[in-house]
Protein backbone atom coordinates (compact mmCIF):
# COMPACT_ATOMS: atom_id res chain seq x y z
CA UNK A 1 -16.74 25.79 -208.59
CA UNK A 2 -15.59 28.08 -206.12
CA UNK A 3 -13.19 26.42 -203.35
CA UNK A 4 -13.05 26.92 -199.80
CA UNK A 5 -10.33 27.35 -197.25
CA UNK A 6 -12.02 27.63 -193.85
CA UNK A 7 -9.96 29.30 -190.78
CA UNK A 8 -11.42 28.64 -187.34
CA UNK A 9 -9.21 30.63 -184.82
CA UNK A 10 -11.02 31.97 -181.07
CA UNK A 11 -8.60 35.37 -181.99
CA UNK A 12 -10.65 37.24 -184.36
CA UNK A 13 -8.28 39.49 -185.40
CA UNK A 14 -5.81 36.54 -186.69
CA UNK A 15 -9.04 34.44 -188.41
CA UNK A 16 -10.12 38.30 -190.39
CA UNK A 17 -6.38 39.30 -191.29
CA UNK A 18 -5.83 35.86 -192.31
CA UNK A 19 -8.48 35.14 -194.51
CA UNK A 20 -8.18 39.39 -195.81
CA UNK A 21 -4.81 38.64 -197.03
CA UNK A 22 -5.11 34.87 -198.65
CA UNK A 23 -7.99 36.79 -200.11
CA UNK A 24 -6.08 39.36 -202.11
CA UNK A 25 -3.48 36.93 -203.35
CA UNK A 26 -4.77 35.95 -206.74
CA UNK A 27 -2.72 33.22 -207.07
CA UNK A 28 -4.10 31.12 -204.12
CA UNK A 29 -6.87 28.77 -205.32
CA UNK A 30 -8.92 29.14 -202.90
CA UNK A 31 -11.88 32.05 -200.93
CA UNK A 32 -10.58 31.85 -197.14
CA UNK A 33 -13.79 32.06 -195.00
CA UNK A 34 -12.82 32.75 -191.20
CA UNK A 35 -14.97 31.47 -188.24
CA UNK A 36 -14.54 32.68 -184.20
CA UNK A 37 -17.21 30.18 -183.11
CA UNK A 38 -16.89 26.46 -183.77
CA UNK A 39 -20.94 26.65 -184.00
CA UNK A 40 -20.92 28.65 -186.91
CA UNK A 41 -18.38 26.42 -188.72
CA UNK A 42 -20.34 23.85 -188.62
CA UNK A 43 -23.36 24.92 -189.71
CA UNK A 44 -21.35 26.35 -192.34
CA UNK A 45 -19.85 23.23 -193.26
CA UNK A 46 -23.86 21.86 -193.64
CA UNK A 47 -24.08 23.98 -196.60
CA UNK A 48 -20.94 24.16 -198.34
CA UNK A 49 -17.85 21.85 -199.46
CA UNK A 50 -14.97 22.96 -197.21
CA UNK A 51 -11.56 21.76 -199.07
CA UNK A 52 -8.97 22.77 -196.48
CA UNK A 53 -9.82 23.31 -192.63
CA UNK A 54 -7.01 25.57 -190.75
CA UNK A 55 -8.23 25.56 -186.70
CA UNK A 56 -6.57 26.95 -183.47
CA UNK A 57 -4.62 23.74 -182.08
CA UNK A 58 -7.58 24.04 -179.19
CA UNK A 59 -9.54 22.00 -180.94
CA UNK A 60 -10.35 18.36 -180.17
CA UNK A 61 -10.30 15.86 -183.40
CA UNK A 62 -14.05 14.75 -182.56
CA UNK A 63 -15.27 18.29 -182.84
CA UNK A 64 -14.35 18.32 -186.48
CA UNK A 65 -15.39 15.45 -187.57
CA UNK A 66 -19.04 17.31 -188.20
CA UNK A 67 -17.02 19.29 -190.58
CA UNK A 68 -16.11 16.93 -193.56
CA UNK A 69 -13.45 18.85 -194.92
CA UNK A 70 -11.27 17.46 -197.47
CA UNK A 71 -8.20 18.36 -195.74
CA UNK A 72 -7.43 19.40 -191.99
CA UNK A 73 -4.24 21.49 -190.32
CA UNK A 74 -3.94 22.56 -187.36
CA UNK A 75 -2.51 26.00 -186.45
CA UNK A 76 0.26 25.50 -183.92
CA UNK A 77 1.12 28.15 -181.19
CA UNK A 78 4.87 26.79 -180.69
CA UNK A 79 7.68 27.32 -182.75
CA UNK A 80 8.57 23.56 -183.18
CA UNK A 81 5.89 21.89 -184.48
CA UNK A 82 4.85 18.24 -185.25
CA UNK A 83 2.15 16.33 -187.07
CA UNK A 84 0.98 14.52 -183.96
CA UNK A 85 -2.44 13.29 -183.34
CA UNK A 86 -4.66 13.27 -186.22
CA UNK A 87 -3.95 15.92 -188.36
CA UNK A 88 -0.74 17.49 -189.52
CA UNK A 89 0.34 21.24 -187.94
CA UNK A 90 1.50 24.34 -189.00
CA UNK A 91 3.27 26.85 -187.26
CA UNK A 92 1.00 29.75 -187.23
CA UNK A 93 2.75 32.96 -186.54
CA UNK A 94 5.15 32.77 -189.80
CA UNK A 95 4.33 34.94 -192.93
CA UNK A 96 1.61 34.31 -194.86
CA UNK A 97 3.24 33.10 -197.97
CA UNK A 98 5.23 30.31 -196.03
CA UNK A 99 1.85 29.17 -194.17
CA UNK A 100 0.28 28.68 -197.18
CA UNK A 101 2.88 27.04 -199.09
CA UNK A 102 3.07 24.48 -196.14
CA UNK A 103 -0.69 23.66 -196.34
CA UNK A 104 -0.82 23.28 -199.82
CA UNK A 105 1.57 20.86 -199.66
CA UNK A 106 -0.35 19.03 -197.08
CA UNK A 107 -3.62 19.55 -198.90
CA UNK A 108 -1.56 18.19 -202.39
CA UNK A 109 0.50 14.96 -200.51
CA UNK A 110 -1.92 14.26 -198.03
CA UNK A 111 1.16 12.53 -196.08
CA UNK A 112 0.35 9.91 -193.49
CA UNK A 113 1.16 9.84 -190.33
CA UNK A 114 5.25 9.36 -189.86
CA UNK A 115 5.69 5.87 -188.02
CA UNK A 116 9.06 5.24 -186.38
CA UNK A 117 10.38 2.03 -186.78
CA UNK A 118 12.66 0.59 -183.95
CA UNK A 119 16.51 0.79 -185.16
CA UNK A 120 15.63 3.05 -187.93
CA UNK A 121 17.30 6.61 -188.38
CA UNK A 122 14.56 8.99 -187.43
CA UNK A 123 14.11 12.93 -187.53
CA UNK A 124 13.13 14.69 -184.58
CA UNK A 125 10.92 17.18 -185.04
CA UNK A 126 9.44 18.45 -181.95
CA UNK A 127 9.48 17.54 -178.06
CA UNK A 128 6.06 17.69 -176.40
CA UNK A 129 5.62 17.62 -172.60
CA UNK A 130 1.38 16.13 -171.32
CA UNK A 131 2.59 16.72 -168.15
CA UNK A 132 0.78 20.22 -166.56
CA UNK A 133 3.06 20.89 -163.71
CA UNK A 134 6.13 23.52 -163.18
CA UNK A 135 9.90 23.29 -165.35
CA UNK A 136 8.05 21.16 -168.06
CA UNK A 137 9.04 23.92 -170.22
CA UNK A 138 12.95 23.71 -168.61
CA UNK A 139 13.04 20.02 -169.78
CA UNK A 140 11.80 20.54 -172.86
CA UNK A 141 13.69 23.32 -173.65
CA UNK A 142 17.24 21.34 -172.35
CA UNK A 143 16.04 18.44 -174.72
CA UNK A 144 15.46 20.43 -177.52
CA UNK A 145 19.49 22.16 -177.01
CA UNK A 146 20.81 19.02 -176.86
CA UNK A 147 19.34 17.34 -179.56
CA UNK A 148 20.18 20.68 -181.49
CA UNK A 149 23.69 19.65 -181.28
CA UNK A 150 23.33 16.14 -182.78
CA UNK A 151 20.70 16.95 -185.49
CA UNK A 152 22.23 20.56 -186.26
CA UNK A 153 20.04 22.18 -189.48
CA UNK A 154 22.02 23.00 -193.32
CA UNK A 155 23.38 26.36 -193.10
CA UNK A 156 21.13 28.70 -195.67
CA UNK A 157 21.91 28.56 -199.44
CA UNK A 158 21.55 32.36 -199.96
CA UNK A 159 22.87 34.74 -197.40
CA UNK A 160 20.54 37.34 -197.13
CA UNK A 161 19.97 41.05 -195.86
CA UNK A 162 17.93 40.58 -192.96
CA UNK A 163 15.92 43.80 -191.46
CA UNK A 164 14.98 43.26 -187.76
CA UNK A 165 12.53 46.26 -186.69
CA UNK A 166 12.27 46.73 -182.94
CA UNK A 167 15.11 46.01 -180.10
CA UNK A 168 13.05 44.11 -177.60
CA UNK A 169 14.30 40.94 -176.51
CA UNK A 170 12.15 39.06 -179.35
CA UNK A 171 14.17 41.24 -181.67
CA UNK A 172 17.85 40.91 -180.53
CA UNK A 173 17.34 36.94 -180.60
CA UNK A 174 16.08 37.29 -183.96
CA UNK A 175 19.06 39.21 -184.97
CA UNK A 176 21.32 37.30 -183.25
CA UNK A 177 20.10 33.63 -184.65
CA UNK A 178 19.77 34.79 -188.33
CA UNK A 179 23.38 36.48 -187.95
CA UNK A 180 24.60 33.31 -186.79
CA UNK A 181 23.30 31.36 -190.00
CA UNK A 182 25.76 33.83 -191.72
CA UNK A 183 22.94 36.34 -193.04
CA UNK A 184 23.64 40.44 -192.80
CA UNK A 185 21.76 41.57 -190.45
CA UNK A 186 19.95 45.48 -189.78
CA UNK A 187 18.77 45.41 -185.77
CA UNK A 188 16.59 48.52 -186.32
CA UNK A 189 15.20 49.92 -182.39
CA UNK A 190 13.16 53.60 -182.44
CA UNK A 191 14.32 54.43 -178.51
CA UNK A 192 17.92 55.03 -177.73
CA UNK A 193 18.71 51.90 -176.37
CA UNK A 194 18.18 48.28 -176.82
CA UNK A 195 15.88 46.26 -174.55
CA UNK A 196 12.53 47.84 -175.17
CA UNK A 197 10.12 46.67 -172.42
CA UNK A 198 12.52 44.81 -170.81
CA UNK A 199 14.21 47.88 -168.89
CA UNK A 200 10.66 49.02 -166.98
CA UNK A 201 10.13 44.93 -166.48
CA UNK A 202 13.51 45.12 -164.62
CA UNK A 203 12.43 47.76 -162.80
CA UNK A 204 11.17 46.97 -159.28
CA UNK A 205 13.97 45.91 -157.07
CA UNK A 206 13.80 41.87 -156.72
CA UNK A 207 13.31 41.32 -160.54
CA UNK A 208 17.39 42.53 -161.41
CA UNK A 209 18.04 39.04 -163.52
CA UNK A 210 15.90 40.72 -166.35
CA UNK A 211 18.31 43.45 -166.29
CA UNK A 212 21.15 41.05 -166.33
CA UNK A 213 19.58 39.24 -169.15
CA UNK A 214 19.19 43.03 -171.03
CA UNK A 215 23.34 43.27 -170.94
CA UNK A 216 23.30 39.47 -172.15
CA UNK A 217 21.24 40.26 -174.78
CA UNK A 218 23.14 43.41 -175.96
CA UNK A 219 26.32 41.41 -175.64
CA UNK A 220 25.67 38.40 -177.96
CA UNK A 221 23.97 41.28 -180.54
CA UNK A 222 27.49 42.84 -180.49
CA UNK A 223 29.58 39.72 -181.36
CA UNK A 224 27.22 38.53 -183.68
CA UNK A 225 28.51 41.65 -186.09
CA UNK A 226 24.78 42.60 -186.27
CA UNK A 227 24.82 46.14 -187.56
CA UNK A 228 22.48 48.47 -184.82
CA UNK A 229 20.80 51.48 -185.73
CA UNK A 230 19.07 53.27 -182.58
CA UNK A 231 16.62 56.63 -182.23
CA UNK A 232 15.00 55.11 -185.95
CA UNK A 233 11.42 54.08 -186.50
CA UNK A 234 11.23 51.49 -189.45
CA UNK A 235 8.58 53.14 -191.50
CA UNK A 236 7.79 52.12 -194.79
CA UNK A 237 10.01 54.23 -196.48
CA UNK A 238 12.77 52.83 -194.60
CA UNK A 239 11.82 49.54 -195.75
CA UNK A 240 11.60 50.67 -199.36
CA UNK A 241 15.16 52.19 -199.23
CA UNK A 242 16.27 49.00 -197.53
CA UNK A 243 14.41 46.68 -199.59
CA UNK A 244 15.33 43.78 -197.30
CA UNK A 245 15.14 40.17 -198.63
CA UNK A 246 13.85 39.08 -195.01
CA UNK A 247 11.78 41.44 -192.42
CA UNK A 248 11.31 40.52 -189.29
CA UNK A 249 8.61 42.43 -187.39
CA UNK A 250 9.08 43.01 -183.27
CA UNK A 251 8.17 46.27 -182.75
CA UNK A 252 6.55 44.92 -179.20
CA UNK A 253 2.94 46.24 -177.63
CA UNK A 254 1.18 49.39 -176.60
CA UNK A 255 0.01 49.82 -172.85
CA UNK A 256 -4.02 49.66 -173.12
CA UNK A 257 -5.27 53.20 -172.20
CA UNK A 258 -9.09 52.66 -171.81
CA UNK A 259 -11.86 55.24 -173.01
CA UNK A 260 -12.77 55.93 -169.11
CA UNK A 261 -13.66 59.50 -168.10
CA UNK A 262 -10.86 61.27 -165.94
CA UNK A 263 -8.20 59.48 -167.75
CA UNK A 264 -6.54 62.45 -169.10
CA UNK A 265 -5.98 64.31 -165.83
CA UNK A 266 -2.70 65.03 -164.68
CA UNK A 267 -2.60 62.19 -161.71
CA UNK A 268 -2.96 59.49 -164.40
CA UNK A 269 0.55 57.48 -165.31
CA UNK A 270 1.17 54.69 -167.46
CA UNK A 271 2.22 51.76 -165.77
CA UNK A 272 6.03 51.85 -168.17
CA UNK A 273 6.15 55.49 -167.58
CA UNK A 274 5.26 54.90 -163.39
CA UNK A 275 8.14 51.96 -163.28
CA UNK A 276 11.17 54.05 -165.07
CA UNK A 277 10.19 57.22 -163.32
CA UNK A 278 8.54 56.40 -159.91
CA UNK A 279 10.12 59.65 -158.68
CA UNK A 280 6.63 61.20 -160.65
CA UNK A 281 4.40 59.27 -157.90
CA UNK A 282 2.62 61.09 -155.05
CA UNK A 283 2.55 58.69 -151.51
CA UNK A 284 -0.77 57.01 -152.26
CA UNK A 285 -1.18 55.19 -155.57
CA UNK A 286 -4.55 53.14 -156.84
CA UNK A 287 -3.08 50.77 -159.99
CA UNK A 288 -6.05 50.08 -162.06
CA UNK A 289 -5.09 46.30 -163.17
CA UNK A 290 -4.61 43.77 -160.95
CA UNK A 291 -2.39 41.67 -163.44
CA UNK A 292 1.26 40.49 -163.20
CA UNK A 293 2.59 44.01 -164.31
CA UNK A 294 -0.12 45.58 -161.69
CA UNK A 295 0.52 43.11 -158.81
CA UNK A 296 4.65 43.40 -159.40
CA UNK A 297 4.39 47.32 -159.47
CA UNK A 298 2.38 47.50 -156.35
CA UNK A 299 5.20 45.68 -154.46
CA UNK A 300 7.55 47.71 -155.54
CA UNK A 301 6.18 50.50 -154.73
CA UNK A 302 5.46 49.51 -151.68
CA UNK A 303 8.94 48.86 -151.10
CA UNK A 304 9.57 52.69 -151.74
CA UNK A 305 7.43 53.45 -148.93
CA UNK A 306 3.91 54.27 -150.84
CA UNK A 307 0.68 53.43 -149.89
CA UNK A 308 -1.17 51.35 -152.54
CA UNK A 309 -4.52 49.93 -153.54
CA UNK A 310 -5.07 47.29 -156.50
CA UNK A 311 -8.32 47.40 -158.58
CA UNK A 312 -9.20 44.36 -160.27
CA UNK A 313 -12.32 43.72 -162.51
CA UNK A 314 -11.69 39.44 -162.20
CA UNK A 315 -12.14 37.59 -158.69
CA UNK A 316 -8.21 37.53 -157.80
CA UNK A 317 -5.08 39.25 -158.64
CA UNK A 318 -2.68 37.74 -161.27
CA UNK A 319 -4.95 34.74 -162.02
CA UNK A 320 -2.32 34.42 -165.43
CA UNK A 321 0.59 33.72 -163.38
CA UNK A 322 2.24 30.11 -162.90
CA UNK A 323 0.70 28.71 -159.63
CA UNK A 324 4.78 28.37 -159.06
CA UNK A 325 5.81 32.11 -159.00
CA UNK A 326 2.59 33.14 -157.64
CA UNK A 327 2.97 31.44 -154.71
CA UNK A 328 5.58 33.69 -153.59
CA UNK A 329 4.08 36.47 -155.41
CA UNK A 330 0.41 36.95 -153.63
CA UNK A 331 2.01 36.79 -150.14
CA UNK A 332 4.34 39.81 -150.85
CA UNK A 333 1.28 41.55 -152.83
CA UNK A 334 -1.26 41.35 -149.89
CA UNK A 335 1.39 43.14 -147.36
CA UNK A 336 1.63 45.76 -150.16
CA UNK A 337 -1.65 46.64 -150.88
CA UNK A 338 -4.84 47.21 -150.16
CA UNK A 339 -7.13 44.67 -153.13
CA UNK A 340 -10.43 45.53 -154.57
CA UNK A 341 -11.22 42.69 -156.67
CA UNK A 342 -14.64 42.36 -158.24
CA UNK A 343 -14.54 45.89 -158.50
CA UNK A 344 -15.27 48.49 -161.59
CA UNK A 345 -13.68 51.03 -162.17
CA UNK A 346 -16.42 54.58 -163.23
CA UNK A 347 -14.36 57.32 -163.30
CA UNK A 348 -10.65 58.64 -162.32
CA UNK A 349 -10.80 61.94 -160.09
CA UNK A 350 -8.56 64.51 -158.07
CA UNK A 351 -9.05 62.73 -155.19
CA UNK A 352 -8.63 59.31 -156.92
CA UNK A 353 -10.49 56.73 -158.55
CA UNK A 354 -14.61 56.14 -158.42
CA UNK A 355 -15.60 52.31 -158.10
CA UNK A 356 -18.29 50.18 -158.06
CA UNK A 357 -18.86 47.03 -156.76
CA UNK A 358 -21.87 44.94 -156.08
CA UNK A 359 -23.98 48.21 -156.97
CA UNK A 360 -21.89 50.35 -154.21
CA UNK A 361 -20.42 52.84 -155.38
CA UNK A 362 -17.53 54.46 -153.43
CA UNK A 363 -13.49 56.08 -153.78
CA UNK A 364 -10.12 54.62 -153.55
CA UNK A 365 -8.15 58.25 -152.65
CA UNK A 366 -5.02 58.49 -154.52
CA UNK A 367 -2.19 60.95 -155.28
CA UNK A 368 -1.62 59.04 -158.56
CA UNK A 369 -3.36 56.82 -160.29
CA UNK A 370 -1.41 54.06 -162.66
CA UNK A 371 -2.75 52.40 -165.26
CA UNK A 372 -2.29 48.94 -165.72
CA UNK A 373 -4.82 47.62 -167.88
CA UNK A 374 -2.49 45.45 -170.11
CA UNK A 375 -1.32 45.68 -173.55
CA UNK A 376 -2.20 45.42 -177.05
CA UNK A 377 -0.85 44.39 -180.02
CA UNK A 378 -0.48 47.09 -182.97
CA UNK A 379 -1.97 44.56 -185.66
CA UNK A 380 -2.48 47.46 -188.42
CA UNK A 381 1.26 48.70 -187.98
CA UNK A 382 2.11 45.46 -187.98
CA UNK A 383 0.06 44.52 -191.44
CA UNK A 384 1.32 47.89 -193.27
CA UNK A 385 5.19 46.72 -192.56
CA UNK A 386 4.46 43.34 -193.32
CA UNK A 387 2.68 43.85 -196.50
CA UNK A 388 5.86 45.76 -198.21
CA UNK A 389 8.21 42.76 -198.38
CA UNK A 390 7.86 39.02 -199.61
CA UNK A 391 9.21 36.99 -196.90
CA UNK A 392 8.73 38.45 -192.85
CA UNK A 393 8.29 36.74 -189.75
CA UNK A 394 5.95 38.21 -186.76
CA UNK A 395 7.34 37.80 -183.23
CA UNK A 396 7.38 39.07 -179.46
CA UNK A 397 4.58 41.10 -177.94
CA UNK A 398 3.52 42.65 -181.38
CA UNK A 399 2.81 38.93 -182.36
CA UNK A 400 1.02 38.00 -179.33
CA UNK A 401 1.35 39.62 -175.79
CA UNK A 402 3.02 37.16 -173.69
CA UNK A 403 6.06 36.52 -171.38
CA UNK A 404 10.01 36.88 -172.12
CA UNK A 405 10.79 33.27 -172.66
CA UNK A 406 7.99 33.39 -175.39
CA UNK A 407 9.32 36.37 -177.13
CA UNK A 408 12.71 34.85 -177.38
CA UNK A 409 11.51 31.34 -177.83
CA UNK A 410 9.38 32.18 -181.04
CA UNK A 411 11.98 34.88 -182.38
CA UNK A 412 14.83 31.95 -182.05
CA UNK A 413 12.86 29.37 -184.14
CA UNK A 414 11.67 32.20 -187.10
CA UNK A 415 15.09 33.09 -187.14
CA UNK A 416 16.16 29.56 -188.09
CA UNK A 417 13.73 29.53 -190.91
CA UNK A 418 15.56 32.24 -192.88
C-alpha cells in the first residue's frame, strides 16, 4: 500500500520542489503529495491515509486535527529550532537529504515531548520570544551568544572541503562559521568584489553602517584563512571539478523586471543599477515600487537634489517595514516625494510613466524611470547547483528574500551543521 508524505506550505514553489525531489529519491518510502491550501488537505486527508504531515509553522494545532495523520512536523522558518507546542519541528531551509532524515526519525521514535525537571541538567535548544514588539530579536539573539559560550557544540569529526557560491553577506558568514569549525573552505563570488547586494544597500547617504558592516565582513573572511576566488560564476562544471563534500548555495536574488510595455526604453533603470550609478538619472525620477528599497531610494535621491514620485500598487508605502524604523522612515519619505498609492502602473513612456487609479487614467512625467518592483529568488539555478552534490545548505536572498540580519542569521546556523 502506497504511503503518503503530505507537505502543506502557503509557498508553492517550496511545497512542488519539495515533494519533486523526495519524489525522485527511490529510497524514501514514501509519494510526497504537496498542498498550498489547507482546504484541499483536508479534503484530501477524507480520502486517503496520510502517514507523515510536514506544514508551514503557520499553522494552528486545531486546524490539523481534521487531518489524522500518523505523524506531524512542523516546518520551521528559524535556524534554531525546538519541538515546542504539539508537534516536533524541523528546520526547513536545510538540504533535502538532512530534512528527511530528521523526520524519519521523528516519524520512527515518535519522541514525546522533552519535560525539564527542576535541578536536572538540561539542553537548550532554542530561545523563543511571544512578545510582538521592537529588539525582541536583540534579546534573543544576546541570549542565544551567551548561552553559546556555556553549551559550545563538538567540533566536526571530518574536516571537510566546503564550496560557498556567492559573496553576499549570507555567504561570507557561511564561510566564515564553517572555517571556524576547522573545515577548508572555497568563498566562490561572480562580481569583483565581495558584498553582493550589500554595496547598492549602502548606497544612499544615511545607511553607511551597512558599508561598515561590508569591510567587517571582508575582514573576518580574511582571518578565517577562507580561500576567495572573485570574477567566477559557480557553474556546474565548477562544481564537478571541485567536487565539494559540502555546497553551500547564496548566490542572492534577481531585481523583478515585470512584462509591462515601455520597459525596455532607454529611461528605464534598475533600482541596483540607479543606487551605484545615480550619476545615470535625469532631475525627475518616478520609482515604480513603493517598498523599503523604493521608499529608501527616493530619499536619497532626493537628497541629491531630484524631483521624485513613488508608485505603489498597496494602500501605503513600505507596509513590510518594522513600525520602529518606519517611524522615522515615512516622515523623511513624504518630504521626498510625491506618493501615488493605490495606483497601477499601464505603460512606461518618453515622457514617463502611464497610471491608473480608480479608473483615471493619467502621467507621472519623468526623466527616468526606476524600477523597484522587488526581487526574486532564482529557484531553478538554485535546484540545478543543488542537485550535483550530496550534502548543501540554501541561504540568503536566493533562499528566501528577506533582510541582512536574516541572511546572516540563517547562513550562521547552516554553517554550524557542517
Amino acid at each position: 500500500m502506497e504511503k503518503i508524505m503530505a507537505v502543506y506550505d502557503v509557498d508553492a514553489c517550496y511545497a512542488e520542489r519539495f515533494a519533486d525531489v523526495v519524489n525522485q529519491r527511490e529510497k524514501v518510502p514514501f509519494t510526497v503529495v504537496p498542498f498550498t491550501s489547507l482546504e484541499q488537505l483536508k479534503e484530501y486527508a477524507k480520502g486517503h491515509q496520510i502517514e507523515i504531515l510536514l506544514v508551514s509553522g503557520g499553522a494552528l494545532p486545531e486546524q490539523l486535527k481534521e487531518i489524522n495523520a500518523q505523524a506531524v512536523v512542523t516546518l520551521a522558518e528559524g535556524e534554531i529550532v525546538s519541538s515546542t507546542g504539539s508537534f516536533p519541528s524541523v528546520y526547513k531551509y536545510q538540504s533535502t537529504d538532512s530534512l528527511i532524515r530528521e523526520v524519519m526519525a521523528y516519524y520512527c521514535e515518535k519522541p514525546q515531548p522533552v519535560l525539564v525537571a527542576v535541578g536536572k541538567r538540561a539542553k537548550v535548544i532554542g530561545i523563543y520570544s511571544p512578545i510582538a514588539r521592537c529588539l525582541k530579536t536583540s534579546l534573543a539573539l544576546t541570549m542565544g551568544q551567551q548561552l553559546a559560550c556555556k553549551f559550545p557544540l563538538p567540533r566536526p569529526g571530518k574536516k571537510k572541503r566546503v564550496l560557498v557560491a556567492g559573496g553576499g553577506p549570507a555567504g561570507m558568514e557561511a564561510a566564515i562559521t564553517a572555517a571556524g569549525r576547522g573545515h577548508m573552505v572555497t568563498l566562490v563570488e561572480k562580481a569583483g568584489r565581495l558584498g553582493g547586494n550589500l554595496h547598492p544597500a549602502a548606497a544612499p547617504f544615511f545607511k553607511k553602517d551597512i558599508e561598515k558592516l561590508c569591510h567587517v565582513l571582508e575582514s573576518r573572511v580574511k582571518a578565517a584563512g577562507v580561500e576567495v576566488v572573485l570574477d567566477t560564476e559557480v557553474t556546474a562544471d565548477y562544481i564537478k571539478v571541485m567536487a565539494p563534500d559540502a555546497l553551500f548555495v547564496a548566490i542572492g536574488s534577481n531585481e523583478l523586471k515585470p512584462p509591462i510595455k515601455g520597459m525596455d526604453g532607454s529611461n528605464v533603470i534598475m533600482a541596483v543599477e540607479a543606487e551605484l550609478h545615480p550619476e545615470k538619472l535625469g532631475k525627475k525620477i518616478a520609482i515604480m515600487g513603493g517598498g523599503l528599497v523604493g521608499a529608501e531610494a527616493a530619499i536619497s535621491f532626493a537628497h541629491e537634489g531630484r524631483q521624485c514620485s513613488i508608485i505603489e500598487m498597496k494602500q501605503e508605502v513600505a507596509p513590510e517595514v518594522n513600525s520602529f524604523y518606519r517611524g522615522g522612515l515615512m516622515p523623511q519619505v513624504e518630504k521626498a516625494a510625491d506618493i501615488y498609492v493605490n495606483t497601477k502602473v499601464k505603460e512606461i513612456v518618453p515622457e514617463g510613466v502611464v497610471c491608473e487609479t480608480d479608473g483615471t487614467v493619467f502621467t507621472v512625467e519623468a526623466d527616468s524611470v526606476v524600477c523597484a518592483l522587488g526581487f526574486r529568488a532564482p529557484y531553478d539555478k538554485v535546484d540545478a547547483l543543488c542537485a550535483l552534490v550530496d550534502e548543501y545548505y540554501i541561504v540568503g536572498d536566493c533562499s528566501q528574500v528577506g533582510m541582512i540580519y536574516h541572511a546572516i542569521n540563517q547562513a550562521y546556523y547552516a554553517a554550524l551543521r557542517v
